[in-house]
N, C-alpha and C. Protein backbone atom coordinates (compact mmCIF):
# COMPACT_ATOMS: atom_id res chain seq x y z
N UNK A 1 25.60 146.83 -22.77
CA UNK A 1 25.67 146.08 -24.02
C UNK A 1 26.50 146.85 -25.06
N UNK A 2 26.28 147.72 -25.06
CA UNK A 2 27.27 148.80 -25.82
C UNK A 2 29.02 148.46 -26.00
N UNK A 3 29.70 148.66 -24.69
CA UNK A 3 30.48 147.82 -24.81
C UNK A 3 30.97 146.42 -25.76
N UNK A 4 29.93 145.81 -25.09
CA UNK A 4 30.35 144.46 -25.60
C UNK A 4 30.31 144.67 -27.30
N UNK A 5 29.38 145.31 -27.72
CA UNK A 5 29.26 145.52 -29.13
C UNK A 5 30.39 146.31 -29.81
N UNK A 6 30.74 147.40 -29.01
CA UNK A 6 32.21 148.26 -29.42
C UNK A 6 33.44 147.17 -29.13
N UNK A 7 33.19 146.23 -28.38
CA UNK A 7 34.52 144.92 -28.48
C UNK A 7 34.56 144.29 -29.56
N UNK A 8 33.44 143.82 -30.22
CA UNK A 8 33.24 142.97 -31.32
C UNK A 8 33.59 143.91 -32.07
N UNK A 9 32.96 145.20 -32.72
CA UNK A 9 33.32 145.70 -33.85
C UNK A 9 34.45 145.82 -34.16
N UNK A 10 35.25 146.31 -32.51
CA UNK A 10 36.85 146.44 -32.77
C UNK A 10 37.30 145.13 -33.32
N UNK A 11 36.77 143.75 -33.01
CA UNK A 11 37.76 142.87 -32.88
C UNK A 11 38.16 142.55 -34.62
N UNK A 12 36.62 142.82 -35.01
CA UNK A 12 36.56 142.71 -36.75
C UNK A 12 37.35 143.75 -37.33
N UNK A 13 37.47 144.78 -36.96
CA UNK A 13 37.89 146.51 -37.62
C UNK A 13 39.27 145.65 -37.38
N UNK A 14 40.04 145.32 -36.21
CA UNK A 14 41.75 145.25 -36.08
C UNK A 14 41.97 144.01 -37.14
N UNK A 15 41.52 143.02 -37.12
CA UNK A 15 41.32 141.60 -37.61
C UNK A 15 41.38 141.65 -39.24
N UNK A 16 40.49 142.67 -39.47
CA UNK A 16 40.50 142.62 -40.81
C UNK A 16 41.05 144.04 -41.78
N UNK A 17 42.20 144.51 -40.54
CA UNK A 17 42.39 145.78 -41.42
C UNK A 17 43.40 145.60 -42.64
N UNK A 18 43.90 144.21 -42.73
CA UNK A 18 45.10 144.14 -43.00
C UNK A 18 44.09 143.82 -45.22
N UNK A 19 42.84 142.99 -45.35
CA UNK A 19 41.80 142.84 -46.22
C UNK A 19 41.04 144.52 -46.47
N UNK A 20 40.81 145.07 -45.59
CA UNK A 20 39.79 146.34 -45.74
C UNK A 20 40.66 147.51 -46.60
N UNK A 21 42.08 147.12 -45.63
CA UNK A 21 42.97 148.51 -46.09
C UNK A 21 44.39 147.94 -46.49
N UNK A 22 44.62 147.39 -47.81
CA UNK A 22 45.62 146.65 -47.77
C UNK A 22 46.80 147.75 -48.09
N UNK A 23 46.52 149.02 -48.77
CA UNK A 23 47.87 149.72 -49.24
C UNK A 23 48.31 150.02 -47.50
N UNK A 24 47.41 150.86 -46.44
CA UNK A 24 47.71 151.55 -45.17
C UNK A 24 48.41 150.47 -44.77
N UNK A 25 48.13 149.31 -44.52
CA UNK A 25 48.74 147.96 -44.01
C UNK A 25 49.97 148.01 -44.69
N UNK A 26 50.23 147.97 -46.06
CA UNK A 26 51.59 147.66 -46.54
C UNK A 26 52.71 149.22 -46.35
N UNK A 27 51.85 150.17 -46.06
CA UNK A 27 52.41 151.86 -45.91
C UNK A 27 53.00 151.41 -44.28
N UNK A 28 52.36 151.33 -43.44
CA UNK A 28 53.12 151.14 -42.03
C UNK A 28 53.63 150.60 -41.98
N UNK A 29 53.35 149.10 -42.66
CA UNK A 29 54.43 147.92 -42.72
C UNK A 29 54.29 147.38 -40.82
N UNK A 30 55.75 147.20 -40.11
CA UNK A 30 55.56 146.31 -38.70
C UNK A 30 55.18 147.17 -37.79
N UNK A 31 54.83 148.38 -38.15
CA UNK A 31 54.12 149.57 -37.12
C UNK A 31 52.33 149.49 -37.24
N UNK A 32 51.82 149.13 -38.50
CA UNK A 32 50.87 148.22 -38.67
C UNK A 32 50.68 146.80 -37.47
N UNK A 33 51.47 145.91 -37.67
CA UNK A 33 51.40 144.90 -36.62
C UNK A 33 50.88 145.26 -35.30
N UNK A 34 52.22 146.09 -34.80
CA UNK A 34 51.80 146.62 -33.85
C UNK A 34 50.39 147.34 -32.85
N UNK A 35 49.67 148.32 -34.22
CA UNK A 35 49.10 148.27 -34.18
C UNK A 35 47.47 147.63 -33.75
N UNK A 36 47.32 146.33 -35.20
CA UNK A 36 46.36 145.02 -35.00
C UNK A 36 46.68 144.61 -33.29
N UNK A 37 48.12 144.21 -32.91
CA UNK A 37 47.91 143.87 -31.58
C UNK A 37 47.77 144.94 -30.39
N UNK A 38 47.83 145.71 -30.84
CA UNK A 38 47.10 146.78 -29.66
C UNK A 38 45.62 146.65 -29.95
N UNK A 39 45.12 146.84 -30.83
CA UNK A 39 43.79 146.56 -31.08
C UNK A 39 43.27 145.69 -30.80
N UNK A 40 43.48 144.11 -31.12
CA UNK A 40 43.34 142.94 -30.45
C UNK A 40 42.99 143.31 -29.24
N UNK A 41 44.12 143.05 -28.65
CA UNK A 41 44.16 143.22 -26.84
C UNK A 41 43.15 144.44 -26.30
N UNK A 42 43.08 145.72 -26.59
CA UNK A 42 41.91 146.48 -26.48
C UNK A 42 40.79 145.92 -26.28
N UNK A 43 40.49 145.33 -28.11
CA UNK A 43 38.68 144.68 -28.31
C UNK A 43 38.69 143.61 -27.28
N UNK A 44 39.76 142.73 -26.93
CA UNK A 44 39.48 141.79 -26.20
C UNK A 44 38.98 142.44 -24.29
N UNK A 45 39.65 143.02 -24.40
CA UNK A 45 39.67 143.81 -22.58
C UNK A 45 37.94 144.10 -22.52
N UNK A 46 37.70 145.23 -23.75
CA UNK A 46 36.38 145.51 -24.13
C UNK A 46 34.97 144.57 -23.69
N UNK A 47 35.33 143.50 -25.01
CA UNK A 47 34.48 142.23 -25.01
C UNK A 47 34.18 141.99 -23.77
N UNK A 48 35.23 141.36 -22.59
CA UNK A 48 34.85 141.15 -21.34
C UNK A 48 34.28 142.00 -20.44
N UNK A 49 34.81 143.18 -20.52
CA UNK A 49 34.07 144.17 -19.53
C UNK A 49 32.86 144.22 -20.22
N UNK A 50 32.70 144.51 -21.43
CA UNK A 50 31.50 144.31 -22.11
C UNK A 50 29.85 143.31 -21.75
N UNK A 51 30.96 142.27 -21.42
CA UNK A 51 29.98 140.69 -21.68
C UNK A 51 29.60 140.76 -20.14
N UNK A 52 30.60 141.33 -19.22
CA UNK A 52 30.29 141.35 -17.64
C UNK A 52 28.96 141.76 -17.19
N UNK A 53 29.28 143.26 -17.81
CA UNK A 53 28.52 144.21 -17.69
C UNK A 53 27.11 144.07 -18.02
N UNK A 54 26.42 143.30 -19.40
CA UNK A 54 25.53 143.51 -19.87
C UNK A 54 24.89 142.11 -19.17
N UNK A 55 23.48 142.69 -19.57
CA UNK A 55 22.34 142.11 -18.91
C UNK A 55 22.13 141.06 -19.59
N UNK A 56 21.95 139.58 -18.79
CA UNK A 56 21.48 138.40 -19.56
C UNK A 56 19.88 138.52 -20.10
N UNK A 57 19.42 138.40 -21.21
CA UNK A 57 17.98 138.46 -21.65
C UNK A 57 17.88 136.59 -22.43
N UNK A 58 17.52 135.61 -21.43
CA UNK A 58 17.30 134.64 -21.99
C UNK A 58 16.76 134.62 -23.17
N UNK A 59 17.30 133.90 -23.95
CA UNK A 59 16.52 133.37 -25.68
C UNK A 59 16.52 131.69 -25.70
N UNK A 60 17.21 131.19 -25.06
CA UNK A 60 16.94 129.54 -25.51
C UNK A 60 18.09 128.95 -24.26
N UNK A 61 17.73 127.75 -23.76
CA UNK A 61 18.11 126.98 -22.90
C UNK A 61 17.82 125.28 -23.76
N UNK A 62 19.24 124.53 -23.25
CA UNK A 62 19.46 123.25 -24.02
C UNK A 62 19.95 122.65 -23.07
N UNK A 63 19.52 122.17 -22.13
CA UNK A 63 20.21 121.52 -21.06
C UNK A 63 21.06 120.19 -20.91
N UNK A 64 20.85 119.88 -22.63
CA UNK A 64 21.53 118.31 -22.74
C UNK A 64 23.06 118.87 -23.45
N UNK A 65 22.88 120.50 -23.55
CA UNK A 65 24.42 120.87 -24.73
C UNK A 65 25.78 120.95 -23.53
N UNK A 66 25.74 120.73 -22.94
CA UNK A 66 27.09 120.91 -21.63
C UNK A 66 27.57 119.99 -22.16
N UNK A 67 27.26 118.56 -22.01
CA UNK A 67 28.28 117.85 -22.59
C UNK A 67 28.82 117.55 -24.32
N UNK A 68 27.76 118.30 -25.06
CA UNK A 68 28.05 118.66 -26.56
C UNK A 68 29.13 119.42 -26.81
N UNK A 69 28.61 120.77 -25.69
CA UNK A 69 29.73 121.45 -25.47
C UNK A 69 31.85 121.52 -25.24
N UNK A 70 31.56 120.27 -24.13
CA UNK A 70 32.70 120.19 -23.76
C UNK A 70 33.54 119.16 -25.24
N UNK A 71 32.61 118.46 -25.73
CA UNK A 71 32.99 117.77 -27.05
C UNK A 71 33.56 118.44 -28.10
N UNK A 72 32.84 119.55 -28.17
CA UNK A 72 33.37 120.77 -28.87
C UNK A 72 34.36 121.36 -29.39
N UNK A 73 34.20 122.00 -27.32
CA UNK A 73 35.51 122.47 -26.89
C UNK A 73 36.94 121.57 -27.49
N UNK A 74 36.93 120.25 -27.48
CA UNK A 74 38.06 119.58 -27.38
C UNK A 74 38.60 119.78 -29.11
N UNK A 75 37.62 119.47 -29.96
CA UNK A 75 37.75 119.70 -31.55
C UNK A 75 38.48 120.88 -31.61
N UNK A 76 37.69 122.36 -30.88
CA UNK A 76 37.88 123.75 -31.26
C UNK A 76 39.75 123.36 -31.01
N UNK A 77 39.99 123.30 -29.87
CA UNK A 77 41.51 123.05 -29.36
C UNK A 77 42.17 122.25 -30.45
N UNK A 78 42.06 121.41 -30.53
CA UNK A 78 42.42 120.69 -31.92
C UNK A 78 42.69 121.50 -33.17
N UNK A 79 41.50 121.74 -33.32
CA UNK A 79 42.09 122.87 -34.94
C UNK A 79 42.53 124.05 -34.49
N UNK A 80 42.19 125.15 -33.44
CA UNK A 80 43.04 125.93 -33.07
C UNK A 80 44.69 125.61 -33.38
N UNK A 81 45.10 124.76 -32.80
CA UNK A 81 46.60 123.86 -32.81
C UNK A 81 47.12 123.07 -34.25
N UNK A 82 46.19 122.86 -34.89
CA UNK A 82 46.35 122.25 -36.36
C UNK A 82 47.30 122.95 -37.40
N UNK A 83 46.70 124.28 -37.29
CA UNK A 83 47.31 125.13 -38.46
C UNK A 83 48.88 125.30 -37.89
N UNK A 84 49.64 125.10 -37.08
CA UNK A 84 50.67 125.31 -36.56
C UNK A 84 51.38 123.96 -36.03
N UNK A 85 50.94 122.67 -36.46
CA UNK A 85 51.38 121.56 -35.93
C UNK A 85 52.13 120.78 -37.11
N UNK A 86 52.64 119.80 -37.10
CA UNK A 86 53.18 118.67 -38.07
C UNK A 86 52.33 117.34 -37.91
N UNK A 87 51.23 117.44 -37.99
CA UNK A 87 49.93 116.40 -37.89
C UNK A 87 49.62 116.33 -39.05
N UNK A 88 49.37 114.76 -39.73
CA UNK A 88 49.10 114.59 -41.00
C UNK A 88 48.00 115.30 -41.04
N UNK A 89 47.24 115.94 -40.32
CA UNK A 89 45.50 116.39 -40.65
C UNK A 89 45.84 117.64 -41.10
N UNK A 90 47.16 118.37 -40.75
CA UNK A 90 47.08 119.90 -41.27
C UNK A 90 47.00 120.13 -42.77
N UNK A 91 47.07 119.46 -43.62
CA UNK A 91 46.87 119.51 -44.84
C UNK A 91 45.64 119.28 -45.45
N UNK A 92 44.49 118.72 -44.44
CA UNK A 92 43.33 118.75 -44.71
C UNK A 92 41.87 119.80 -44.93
N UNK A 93 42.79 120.74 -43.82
CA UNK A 93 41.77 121.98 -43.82
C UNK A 93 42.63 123.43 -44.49
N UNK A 94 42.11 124.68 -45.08
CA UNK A 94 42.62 125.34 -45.20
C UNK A 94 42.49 126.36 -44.37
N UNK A 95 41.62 126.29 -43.41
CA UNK A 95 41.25 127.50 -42.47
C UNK A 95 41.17 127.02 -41.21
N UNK A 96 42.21 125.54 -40.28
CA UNK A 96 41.85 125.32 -39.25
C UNK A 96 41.63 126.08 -38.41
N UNK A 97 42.13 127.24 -37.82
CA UNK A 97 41.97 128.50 -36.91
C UNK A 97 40.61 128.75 -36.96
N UNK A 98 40.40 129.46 -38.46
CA UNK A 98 39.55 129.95 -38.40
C UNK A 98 37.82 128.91 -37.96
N UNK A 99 38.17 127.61 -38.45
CA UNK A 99 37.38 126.66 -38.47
C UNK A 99 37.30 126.24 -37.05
N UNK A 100 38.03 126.57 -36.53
CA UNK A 100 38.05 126.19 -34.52
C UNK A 100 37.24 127.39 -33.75
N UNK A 101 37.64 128.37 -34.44
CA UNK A 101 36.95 129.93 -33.64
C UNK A 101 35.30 129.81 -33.74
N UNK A 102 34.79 129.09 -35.39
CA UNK A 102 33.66 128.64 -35.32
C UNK A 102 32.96 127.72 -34.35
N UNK A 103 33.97 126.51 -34.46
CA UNK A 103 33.24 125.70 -33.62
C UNK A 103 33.13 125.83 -32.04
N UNK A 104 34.13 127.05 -31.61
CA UNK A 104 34.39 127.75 -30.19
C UNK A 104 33.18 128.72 -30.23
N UNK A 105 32.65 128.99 -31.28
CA UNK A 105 31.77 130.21 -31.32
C UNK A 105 29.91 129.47 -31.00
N UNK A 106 29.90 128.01 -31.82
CA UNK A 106 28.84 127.48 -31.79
C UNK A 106 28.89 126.35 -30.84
N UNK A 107 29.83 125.90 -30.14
CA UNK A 107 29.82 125.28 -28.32
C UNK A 107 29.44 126.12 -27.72
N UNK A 108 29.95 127.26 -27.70
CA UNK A 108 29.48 128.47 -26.31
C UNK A 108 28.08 128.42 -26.56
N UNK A 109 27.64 128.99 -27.56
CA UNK A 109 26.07 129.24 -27.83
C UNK A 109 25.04 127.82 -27.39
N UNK A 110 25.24 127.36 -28.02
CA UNK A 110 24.72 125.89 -27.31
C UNK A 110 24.66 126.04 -25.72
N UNK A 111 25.37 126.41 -25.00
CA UNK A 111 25.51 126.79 -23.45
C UNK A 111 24.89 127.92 -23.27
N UNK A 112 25.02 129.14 -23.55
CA UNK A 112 24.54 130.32 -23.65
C UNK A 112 23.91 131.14 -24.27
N UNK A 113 22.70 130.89 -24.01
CA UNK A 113 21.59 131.18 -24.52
C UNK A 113 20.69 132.70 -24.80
N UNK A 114 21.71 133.31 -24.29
CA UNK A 114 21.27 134.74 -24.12
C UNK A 114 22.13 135.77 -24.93
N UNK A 115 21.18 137.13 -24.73
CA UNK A 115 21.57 137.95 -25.95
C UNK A 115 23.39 138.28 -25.83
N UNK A 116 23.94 138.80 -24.91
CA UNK A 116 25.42 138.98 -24.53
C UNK A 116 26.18 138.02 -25.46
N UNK A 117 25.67 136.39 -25.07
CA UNK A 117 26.33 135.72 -25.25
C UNK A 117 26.04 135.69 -27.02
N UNK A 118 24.50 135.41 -27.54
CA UNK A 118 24.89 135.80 -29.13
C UNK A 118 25.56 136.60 -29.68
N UNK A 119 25.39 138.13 -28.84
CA UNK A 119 26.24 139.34 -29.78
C UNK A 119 28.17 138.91 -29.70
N UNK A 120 28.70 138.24 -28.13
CA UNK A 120 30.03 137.84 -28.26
C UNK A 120 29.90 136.79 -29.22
N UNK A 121 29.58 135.36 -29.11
CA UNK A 121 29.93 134.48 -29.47
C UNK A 121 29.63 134.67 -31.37
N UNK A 122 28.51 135.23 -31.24
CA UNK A 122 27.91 134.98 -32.85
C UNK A 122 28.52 135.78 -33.97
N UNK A 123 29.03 136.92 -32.79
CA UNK A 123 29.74 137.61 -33.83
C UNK A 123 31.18 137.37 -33.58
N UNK A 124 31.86 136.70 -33.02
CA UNK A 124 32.77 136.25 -33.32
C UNK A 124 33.23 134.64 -34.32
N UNK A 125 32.20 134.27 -34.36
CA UNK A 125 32.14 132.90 -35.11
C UNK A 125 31.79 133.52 -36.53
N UNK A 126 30.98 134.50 -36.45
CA UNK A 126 30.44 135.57 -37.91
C UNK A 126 31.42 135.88 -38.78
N UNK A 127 32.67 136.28 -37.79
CA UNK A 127 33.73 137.34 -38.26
C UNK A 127 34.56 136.18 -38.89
N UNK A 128 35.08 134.91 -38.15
CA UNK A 128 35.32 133.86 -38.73
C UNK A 128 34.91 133.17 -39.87
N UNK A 129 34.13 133.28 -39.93
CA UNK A 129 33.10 132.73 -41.11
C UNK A 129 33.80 133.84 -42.36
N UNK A 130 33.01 135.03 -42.26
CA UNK A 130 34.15 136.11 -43.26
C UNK A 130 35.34 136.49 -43.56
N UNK A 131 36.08 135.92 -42.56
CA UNK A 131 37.76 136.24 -42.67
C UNK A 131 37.69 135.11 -43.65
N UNK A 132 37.49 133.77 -43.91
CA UNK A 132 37.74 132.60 -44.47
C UNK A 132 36.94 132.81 -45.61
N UNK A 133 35.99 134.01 -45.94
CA UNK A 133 35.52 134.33 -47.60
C UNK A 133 36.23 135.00 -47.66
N UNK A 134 37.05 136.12 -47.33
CA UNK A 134 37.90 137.09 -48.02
C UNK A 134 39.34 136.75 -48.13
N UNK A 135 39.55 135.65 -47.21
CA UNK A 135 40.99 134.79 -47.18
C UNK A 135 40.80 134.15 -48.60
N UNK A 136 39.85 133.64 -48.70
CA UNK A 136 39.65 132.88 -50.29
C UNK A 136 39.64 133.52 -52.27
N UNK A 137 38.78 135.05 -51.17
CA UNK A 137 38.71 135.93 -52.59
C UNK A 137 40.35 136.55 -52.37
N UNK A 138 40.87 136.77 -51.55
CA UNK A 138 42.23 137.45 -52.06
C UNK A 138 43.67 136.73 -52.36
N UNK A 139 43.18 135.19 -51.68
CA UNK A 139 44.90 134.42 -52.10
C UNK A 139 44.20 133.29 -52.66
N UNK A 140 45.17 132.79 -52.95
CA UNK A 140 44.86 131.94 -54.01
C UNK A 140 45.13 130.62 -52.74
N UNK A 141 44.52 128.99 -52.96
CA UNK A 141 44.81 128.12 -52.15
C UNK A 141 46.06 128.01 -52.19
N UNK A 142 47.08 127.42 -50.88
CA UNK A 142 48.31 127.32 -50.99
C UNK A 142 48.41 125.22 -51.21
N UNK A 143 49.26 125.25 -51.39
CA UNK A 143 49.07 123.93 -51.66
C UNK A 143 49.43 123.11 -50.70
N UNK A 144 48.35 122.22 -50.26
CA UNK A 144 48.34 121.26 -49.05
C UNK A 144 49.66 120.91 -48.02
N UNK A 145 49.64 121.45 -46.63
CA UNK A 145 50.99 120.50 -46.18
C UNK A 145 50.95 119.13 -46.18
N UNK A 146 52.18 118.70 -46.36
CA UNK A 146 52.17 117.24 -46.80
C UNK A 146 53.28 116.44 -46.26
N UNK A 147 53.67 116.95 -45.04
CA UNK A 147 54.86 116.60 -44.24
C UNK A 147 54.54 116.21 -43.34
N UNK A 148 53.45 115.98 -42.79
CA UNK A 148 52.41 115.53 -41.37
C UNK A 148 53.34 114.16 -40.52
N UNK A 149 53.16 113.80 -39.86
CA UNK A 149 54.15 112.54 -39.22
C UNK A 149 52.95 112.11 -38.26
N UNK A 150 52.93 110.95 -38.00
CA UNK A 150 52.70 110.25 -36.68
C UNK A 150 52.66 110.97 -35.22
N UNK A 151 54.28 111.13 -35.51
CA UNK A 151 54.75 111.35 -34.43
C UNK A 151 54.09 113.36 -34.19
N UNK A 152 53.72 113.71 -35.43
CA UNK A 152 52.94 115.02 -35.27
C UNK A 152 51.34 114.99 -34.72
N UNK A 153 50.73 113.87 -34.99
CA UNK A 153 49.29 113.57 -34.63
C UNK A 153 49.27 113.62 -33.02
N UNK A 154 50.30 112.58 -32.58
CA UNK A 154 50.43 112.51 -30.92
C UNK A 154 51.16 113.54 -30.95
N UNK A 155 51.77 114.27 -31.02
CA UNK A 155 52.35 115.84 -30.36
C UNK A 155 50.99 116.44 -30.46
N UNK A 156 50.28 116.92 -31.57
CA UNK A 156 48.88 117.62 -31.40
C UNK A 156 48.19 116.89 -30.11
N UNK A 157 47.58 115.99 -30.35
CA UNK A 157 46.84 115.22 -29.26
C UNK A 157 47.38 115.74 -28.05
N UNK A 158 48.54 115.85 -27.59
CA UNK A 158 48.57 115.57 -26.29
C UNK A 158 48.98 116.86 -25.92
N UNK A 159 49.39 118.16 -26.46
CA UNK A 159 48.90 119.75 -26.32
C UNK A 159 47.77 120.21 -26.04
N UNK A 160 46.67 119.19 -27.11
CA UNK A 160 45.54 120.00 -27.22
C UNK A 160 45.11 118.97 -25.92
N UNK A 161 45.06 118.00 -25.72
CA UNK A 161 44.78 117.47 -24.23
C UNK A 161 44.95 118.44 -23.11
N UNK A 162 46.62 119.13 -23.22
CA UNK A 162 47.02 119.73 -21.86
C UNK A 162 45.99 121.22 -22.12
N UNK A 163 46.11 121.84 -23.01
CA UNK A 163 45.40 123.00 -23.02
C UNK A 163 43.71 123.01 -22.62
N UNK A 164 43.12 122.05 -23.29
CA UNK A 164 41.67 121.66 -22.64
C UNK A 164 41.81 121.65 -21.43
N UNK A 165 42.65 121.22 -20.74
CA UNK A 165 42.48 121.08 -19.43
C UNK A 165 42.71 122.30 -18.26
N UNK A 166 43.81 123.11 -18.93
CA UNK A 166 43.95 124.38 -19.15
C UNK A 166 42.63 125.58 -18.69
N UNK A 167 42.11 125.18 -19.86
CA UNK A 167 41.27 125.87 -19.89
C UNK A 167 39.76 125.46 -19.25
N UNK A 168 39.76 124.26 -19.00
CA UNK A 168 38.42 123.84 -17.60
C UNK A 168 39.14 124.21 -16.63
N UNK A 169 40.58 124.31 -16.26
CA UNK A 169 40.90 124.69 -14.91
C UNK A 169 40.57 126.65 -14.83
N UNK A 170 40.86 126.99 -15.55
CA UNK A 170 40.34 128.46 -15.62
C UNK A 170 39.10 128.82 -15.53
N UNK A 171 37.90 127.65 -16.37
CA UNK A 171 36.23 127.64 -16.52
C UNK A 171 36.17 127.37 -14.59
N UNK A 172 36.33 126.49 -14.50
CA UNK A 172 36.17 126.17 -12.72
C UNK A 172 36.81 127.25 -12.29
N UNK A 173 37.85 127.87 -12.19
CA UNK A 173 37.90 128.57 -11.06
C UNK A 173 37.43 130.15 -11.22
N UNK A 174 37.25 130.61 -12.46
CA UNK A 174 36.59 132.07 -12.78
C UNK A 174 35.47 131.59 -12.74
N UNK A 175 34.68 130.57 -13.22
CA UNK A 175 33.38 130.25 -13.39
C UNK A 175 32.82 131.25 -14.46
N UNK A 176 31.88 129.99 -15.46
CA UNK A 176 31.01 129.24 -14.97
C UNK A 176 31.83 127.26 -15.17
N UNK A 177 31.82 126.94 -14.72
CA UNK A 177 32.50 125.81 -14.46
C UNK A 177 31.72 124.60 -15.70
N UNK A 178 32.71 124.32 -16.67
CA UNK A 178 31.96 123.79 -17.48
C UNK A 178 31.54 122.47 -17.77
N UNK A 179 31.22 121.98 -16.30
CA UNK A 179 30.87 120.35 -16.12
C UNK A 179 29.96 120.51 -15.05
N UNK A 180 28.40 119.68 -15.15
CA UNK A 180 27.37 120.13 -14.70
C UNK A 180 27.50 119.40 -13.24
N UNK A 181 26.93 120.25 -12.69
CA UNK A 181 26.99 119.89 -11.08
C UNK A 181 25.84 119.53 -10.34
């Protein structure tokens, strides 16, 4: 469990060094970058060997959330893809990313009921949750995109289609396969 907990802390420490330590961040400048993504990729390697490793200690079972879940999943993909799309909706949220990592954070849990899975999932939906208060206390709102198209709604849609699918083809074949059998 240790692990998994030294993944999370890293993932918050790289994530948010740029808020914690803003002069060191602006002193390295793109050696900084560099940095965050070595760190990233680290906490992430971590997390998994982490989450492998540690012992499931059941806390709660929901046997009707699999398909809540996969409902979820499809939203999380959606706003994941939002903040970077030409979809009239991107002007609606100011934190889609961050607002997808949540709802990626509270589908899993709904499925996974055990401690591993709270300390990954909860504290990664946690860290989300706080990046989007300190995103707020340090910039000011930017003002709405407002260039969205049609033709941007169906480009989103049908990415975040291919990537869902994407990613059940990865759930099935690493397992745990995320359609009940």
């Amino acid at each position: 469990m240790t692990w998994l907990v030294l993944g999370v802390a890293l993932w918050w420490a790289t994530h948010s060094f740029k808020r914690w330590l803003p002069e060191l961040r602006a002193e390295l400048g793109d050696k900084a970058k560099a940095l965050v993504a070595v760190g990233v990729l680290v906490s992430v390697v971590v997390m998994v060997i982490g989450y492998r490793a540690a012992e499931a200690t059941e806390l709660w079972y929901f046997p009707w959330a699999v398909h809540l879940n996969n409902l979820l999943m499809v939203v999380a993909v959606v706003l994941f893809g939002l903040g970077n799309s030409k979809s009239r909706l991107r002007g609606k949220l100011r934190h889609p990313a961050q607002t997808g990592l949540i709802v990626w954070a509270v589908a899993h849990l709904l499925v996974n009921g055990d401690l591993p899975s709270l300390i990954l999932f909860g504290g990664l939906g946690l860290w989300s949750a706080m990046a989007m208060v300190m995103i707020n206390r340090a910039e000011p709102a930017p003002e709405p995109f407002s260039e969205g198209t049609v033709q941007g709604d169906i480009r989103l849609a049908v990415i975040s289609v291919v990537i869902f699918a994407v990613i059940v083809a990865l759930h099935i074949w690493l397992g745990p396969s995320p359609f009940p059998g």
